[in-house]
C-alpha atoms as a PDB file:
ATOM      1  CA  UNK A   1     190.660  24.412 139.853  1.00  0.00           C
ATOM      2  CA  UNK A   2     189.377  26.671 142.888  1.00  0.00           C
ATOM      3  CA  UNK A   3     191.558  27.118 145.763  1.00  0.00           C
ATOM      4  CA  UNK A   4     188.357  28.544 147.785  1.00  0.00           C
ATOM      5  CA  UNK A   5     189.966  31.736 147.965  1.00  0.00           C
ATOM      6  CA  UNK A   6     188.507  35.137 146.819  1.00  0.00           C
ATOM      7  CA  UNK A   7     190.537  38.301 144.606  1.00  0.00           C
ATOM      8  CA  UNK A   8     189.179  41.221 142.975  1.00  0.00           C
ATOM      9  CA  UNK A   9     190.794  41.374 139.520  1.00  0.00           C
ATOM     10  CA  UNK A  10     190.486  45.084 138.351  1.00  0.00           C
ATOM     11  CA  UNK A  11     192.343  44.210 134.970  1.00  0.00           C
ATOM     12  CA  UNK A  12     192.790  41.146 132.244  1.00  0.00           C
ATOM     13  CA  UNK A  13     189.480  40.336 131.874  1.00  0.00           C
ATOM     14  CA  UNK A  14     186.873  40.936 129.227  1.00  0.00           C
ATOM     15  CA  UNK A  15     183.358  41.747 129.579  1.00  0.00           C
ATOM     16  CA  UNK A  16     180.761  40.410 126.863  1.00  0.00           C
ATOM     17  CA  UNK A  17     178.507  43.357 125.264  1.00  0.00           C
ATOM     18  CA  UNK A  18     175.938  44.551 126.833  1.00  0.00           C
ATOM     19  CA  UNK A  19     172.820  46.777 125.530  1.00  0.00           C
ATOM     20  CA  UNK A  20     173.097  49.507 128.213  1.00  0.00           C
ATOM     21  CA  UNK A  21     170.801  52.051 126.305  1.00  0.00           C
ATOM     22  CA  UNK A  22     167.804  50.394 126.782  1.00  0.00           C
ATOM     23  CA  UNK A  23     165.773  49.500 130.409  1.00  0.00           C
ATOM     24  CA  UNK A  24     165.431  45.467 131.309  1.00  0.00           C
ATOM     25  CA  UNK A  25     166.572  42.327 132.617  1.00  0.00           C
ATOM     26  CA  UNK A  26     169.925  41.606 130.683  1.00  0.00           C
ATOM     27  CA  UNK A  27     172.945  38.798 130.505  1.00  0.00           C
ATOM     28  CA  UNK A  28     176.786  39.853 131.176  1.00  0.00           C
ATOM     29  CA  UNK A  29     179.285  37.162 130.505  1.00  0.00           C
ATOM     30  CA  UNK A  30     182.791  37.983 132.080  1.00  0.00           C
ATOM     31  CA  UNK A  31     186.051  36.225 131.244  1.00  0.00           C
ATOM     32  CA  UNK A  32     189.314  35.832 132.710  1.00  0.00           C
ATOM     33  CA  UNK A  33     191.961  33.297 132.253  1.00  0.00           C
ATOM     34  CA  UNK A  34     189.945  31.020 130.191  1.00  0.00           C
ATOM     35  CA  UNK A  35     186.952  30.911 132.622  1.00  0.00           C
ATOM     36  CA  UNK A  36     183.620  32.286 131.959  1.00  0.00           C
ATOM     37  CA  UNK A  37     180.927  33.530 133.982  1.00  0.00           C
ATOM     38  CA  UNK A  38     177.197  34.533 133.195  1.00  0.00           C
ATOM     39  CA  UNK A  39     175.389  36.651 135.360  1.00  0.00           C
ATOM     40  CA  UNK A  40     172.143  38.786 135.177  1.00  0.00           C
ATOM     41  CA  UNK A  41     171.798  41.998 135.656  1.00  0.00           C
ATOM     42  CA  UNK A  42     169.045  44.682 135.441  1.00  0.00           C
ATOM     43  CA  UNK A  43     169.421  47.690 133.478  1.00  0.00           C
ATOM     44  CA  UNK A  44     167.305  50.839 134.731  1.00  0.00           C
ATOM     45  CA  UNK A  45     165.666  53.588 132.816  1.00  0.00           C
ATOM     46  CA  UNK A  46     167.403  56.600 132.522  1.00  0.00           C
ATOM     47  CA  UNK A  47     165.643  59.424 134.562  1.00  0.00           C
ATOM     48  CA  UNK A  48     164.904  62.528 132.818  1.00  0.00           C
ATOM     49  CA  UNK A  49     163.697  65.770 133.593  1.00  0.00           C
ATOM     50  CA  UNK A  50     160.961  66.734 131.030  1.00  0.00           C
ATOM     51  CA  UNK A  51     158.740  69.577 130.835  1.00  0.00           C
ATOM     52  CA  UNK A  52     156.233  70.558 127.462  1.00  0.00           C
ATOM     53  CA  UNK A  53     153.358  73.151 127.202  1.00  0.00           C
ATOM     54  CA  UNK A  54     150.036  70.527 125.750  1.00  0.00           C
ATOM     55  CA  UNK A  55     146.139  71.637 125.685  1.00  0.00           C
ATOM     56  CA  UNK A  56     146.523  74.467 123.287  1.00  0.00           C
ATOM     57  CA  UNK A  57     149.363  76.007 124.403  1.00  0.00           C
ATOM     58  CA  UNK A  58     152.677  76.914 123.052  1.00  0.00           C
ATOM     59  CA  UNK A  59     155.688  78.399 123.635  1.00  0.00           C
ATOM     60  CA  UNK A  60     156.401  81.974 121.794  1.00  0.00           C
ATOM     61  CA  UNK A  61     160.408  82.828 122.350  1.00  0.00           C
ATOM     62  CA  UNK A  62     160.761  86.599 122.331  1.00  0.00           C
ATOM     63  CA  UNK A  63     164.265  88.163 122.651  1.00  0.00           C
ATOM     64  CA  UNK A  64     165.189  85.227 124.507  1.00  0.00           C
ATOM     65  CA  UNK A  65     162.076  85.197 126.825  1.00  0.00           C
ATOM     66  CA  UNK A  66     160.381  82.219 126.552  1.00  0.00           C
ATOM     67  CA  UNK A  67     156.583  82.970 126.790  1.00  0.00           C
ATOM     68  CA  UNK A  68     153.480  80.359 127.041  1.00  0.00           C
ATOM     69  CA  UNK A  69     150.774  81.522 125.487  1.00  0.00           C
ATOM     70  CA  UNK A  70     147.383  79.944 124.796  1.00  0.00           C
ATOM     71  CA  UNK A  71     145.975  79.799 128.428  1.00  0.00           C
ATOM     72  CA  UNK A  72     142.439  80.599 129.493  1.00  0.00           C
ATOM     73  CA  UNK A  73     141.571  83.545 132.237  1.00  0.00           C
ATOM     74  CA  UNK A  74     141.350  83.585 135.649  1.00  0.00           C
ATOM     75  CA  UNK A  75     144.043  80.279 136.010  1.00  0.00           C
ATOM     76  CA  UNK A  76     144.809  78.411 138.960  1.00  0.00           C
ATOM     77  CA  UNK A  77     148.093  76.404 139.086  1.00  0.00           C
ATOM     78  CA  UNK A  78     146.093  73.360 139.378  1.00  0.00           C
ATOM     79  CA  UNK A  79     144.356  74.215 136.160  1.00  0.00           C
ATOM     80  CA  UNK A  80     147.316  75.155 134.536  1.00  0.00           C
ATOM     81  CA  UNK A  81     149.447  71.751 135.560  1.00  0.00           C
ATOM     82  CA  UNK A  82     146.100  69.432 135.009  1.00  0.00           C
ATOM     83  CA  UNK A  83     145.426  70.820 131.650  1.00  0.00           C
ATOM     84  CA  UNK A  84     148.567  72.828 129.765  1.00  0.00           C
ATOM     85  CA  UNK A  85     151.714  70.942 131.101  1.00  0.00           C
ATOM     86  CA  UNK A  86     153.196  67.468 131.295  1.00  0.00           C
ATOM     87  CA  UNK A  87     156.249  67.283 133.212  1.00  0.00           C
ATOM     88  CA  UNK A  88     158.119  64.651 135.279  1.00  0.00           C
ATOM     89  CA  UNK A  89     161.151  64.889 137.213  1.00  0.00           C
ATOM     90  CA  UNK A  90     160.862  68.567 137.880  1.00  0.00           C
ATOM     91  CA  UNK A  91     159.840  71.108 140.531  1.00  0.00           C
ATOM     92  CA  UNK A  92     157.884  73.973 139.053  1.00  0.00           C
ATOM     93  CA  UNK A  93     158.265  77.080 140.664  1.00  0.00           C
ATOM     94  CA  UNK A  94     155.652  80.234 140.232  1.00  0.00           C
ATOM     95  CA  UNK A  95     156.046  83.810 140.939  1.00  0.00           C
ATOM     96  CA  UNK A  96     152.279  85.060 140.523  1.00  0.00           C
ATOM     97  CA  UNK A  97     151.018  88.285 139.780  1.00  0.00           C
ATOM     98  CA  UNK A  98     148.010  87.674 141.607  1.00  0.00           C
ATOM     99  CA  UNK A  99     147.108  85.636 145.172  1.00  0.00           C
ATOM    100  CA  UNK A 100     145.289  83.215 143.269  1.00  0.00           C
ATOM    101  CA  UNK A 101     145.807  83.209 139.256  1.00  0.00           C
ATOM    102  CA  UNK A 102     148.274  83.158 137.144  1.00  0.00           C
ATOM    103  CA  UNK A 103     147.841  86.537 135.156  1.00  0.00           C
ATOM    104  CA  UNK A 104     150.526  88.127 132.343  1.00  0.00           C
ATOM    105  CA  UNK A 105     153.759  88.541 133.977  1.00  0.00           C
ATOM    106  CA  UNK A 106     153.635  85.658 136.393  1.00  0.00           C
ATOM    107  CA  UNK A 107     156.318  83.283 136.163  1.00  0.00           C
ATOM    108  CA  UNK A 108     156.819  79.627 135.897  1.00  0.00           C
ATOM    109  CA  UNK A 109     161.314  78.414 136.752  1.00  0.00           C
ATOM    110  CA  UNK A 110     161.574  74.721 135.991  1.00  0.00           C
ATOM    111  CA  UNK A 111     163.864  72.924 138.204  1.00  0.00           C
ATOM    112  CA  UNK A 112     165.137  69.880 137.721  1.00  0.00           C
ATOM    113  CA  UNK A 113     165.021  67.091 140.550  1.00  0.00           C
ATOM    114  CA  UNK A 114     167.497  65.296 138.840  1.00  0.00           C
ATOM    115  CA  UNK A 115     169.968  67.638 138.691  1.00  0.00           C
ATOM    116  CA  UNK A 116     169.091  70.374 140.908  1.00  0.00           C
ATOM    117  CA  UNK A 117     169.737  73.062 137.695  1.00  0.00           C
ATOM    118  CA  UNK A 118     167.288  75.043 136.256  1.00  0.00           C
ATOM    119  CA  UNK A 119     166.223  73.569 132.944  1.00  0.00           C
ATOM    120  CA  UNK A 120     163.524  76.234 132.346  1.00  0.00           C
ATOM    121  CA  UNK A 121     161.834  79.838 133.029  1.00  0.00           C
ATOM    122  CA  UNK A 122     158.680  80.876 131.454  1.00  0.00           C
ATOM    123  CA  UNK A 123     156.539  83.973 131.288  1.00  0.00           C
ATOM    124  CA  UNK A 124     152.579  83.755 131.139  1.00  0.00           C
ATOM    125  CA  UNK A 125     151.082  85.800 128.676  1.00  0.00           C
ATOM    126  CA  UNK A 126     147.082  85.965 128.356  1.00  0.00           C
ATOM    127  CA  UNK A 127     146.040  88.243 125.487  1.00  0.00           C
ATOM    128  CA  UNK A 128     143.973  91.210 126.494  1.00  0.00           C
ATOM    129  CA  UNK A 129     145.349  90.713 129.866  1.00  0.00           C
ATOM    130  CA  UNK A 130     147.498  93.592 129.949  1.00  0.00           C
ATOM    131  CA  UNK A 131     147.526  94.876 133.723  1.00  0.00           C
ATOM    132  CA  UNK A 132     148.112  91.350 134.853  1.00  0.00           C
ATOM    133  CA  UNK A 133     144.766  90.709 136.978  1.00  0.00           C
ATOM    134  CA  UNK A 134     144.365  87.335 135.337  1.00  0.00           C
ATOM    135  CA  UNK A 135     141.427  88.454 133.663  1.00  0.00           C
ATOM    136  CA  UNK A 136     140.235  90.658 130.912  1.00  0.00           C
ATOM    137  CA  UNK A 137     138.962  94.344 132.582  1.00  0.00           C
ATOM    138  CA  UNK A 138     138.274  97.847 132.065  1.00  0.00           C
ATOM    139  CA  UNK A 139     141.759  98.178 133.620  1.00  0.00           C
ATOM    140  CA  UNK A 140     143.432  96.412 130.720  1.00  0.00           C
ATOM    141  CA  UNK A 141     141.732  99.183 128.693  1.00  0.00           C
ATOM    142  CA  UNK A 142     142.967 101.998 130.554  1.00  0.00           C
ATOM    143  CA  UNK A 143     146.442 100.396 131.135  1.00  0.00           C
ATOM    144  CA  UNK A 144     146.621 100.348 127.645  1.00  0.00           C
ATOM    145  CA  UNK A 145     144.978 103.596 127.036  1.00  0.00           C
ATOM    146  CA  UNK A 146     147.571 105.024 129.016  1.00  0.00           C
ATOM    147  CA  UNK A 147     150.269 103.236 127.076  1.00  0.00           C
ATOM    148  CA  UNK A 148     149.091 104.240 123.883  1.00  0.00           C
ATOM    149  CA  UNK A 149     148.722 107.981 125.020  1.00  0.00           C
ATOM    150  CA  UNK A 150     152.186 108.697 127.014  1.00  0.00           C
ATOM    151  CA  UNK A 151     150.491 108.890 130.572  1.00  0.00           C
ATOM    152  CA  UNK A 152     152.236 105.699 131.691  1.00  0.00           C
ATOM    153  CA  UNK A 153     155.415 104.201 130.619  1.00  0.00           C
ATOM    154  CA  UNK A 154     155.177 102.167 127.240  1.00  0.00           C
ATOM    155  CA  UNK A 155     154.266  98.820 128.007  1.00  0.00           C
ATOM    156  CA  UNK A 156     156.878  95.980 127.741  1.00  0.00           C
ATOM    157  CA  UNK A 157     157.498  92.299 127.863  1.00  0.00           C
ATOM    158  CA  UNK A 158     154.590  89.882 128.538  1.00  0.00           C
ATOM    159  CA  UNK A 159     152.143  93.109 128.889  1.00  0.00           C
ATOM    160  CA  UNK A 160     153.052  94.401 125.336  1.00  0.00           C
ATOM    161  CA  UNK A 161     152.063  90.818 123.808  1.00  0.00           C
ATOM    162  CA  UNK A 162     149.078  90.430 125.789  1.00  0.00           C
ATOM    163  CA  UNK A 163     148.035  93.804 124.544  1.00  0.00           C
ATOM    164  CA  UNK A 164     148.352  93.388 121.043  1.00  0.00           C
ATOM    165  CA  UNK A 165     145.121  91.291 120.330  1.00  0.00           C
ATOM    166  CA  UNK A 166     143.695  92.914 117.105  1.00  0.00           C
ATOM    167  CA  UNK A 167     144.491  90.205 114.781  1.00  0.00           C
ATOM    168  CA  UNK A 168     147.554  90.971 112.883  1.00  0.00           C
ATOM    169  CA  UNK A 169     149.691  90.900 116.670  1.00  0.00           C
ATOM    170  CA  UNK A 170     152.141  93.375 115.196  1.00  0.00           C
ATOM    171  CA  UNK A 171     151.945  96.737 116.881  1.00  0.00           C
ATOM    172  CA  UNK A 172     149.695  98.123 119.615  1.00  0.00           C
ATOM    173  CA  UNK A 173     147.420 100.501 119.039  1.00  0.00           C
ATOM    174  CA  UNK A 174     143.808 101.919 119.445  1.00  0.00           C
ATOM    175  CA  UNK A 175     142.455  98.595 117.653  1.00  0.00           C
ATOM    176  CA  UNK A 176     143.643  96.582 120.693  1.00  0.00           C
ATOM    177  CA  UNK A 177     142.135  99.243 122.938  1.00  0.00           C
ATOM    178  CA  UNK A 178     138.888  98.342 120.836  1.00  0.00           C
ATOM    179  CA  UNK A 179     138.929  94.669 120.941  1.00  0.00           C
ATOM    180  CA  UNK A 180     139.636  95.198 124.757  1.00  0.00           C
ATOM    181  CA  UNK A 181     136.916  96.593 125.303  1.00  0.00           C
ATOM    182  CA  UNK A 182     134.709  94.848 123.213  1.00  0.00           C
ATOM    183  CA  UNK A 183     135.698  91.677 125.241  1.00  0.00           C
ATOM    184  CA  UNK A 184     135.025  93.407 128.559  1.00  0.00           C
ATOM    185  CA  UNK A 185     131.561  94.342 127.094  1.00  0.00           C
ATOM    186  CA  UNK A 186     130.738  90.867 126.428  1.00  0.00           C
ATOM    187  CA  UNK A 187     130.743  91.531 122.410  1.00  0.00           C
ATOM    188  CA  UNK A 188     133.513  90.265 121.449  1.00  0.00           C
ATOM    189  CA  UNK A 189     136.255  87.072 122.582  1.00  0.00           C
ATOM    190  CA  UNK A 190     139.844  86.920 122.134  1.00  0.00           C
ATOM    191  CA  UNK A 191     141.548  83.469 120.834  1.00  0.00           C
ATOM    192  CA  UNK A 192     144.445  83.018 123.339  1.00  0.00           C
ATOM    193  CA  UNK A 193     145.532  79.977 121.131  1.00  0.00           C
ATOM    194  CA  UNK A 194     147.076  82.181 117.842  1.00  0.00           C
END
């Protein structure tokens, strides 16, 4: 019998199972002292913070720089979200090379909104773009001429792979200067996708 009064019991009673891995609408039955309760409940989907390159785009790790390669020239970062990335959950951060495109070198931090933490930092890499511009110019050639000759300082990170677009992507030389220039010339096109 009920005495009309109210307690909170924090121990001796026993809660039925209860699928909490999946999202819906589900029953808890609670015992204690030989009565039972039902009661509904509603079990939420777990938020997550998710970010993945789509659209012909990948991810190439490189002495633990992760690099997304595969993107077209001259990229805004409404092109790039709207056509390379899905992501929910996160705050995408971008420190461009140029005002308005994303060229080689610019980078992408992922931030989760979850969590707050950083869950992710990318470098853009467009082959053939080697001085960054977002685009494929006579100054890649040169910047890589200069590379290739001593005049500048050898070329690293995201500018070495965008440089090396002769088809075997193993070491720069005077073939990439070639194909460079063959793409600035209109002769020739570089697949950013391999």
């Amino acid at each position: 019998a009920t005495s009309g009064t109210t307690a909170t019991i924090t121990e001796g009673f026993a809660v039925g199972a209860v699928d909490m891995a999946t999202a819906g609408a589900k029953t808890v039955e609670v015992a204690y002292e030989g009565y039972t309760v039902t009661f509904e409940i509603n079990v939420k989907e777990t938020a997550v913070a998710r970010f993945e390159v789509v659209g012909g785009a990948s991810i190439k790790k490189q002495a633990g720089v992760n690099y997304i390669v595969g993107l077209q020239t001259n990229l805004t970062k409404a092109k790039f979200q709207s056509t390379y990335v899905e992501y929910e959950n996160v705050t995408l951060t971008y420190k461009m090379t140029t005002a308005r495109y994303l060229g080689t070198g610019s980078t992408i931090t992922v931030t989760s909104k979850i969590t707050g933490e950083v869950i992710g930092e990318y470098v853009i890499v467009i082959y053939g773009d080697v001085d960054g511009s977002a685009t494929i110019t006579s100054g890649d050639t040169l910047t890589l001429g200069n590379s290739i000759t001593g005049t500048t300082d050898s070329l690293t990170g995201a500018a070495k792979i965008a440089a090396n677009v002769e088809g075997t992507r193993v070491q720069i030389n005077n073939l990439d200067k070639q194909v460079i220039k063959a793409v600035v010339s209109g002769s020739m096109t570089i697949d950013q996708t391999t």
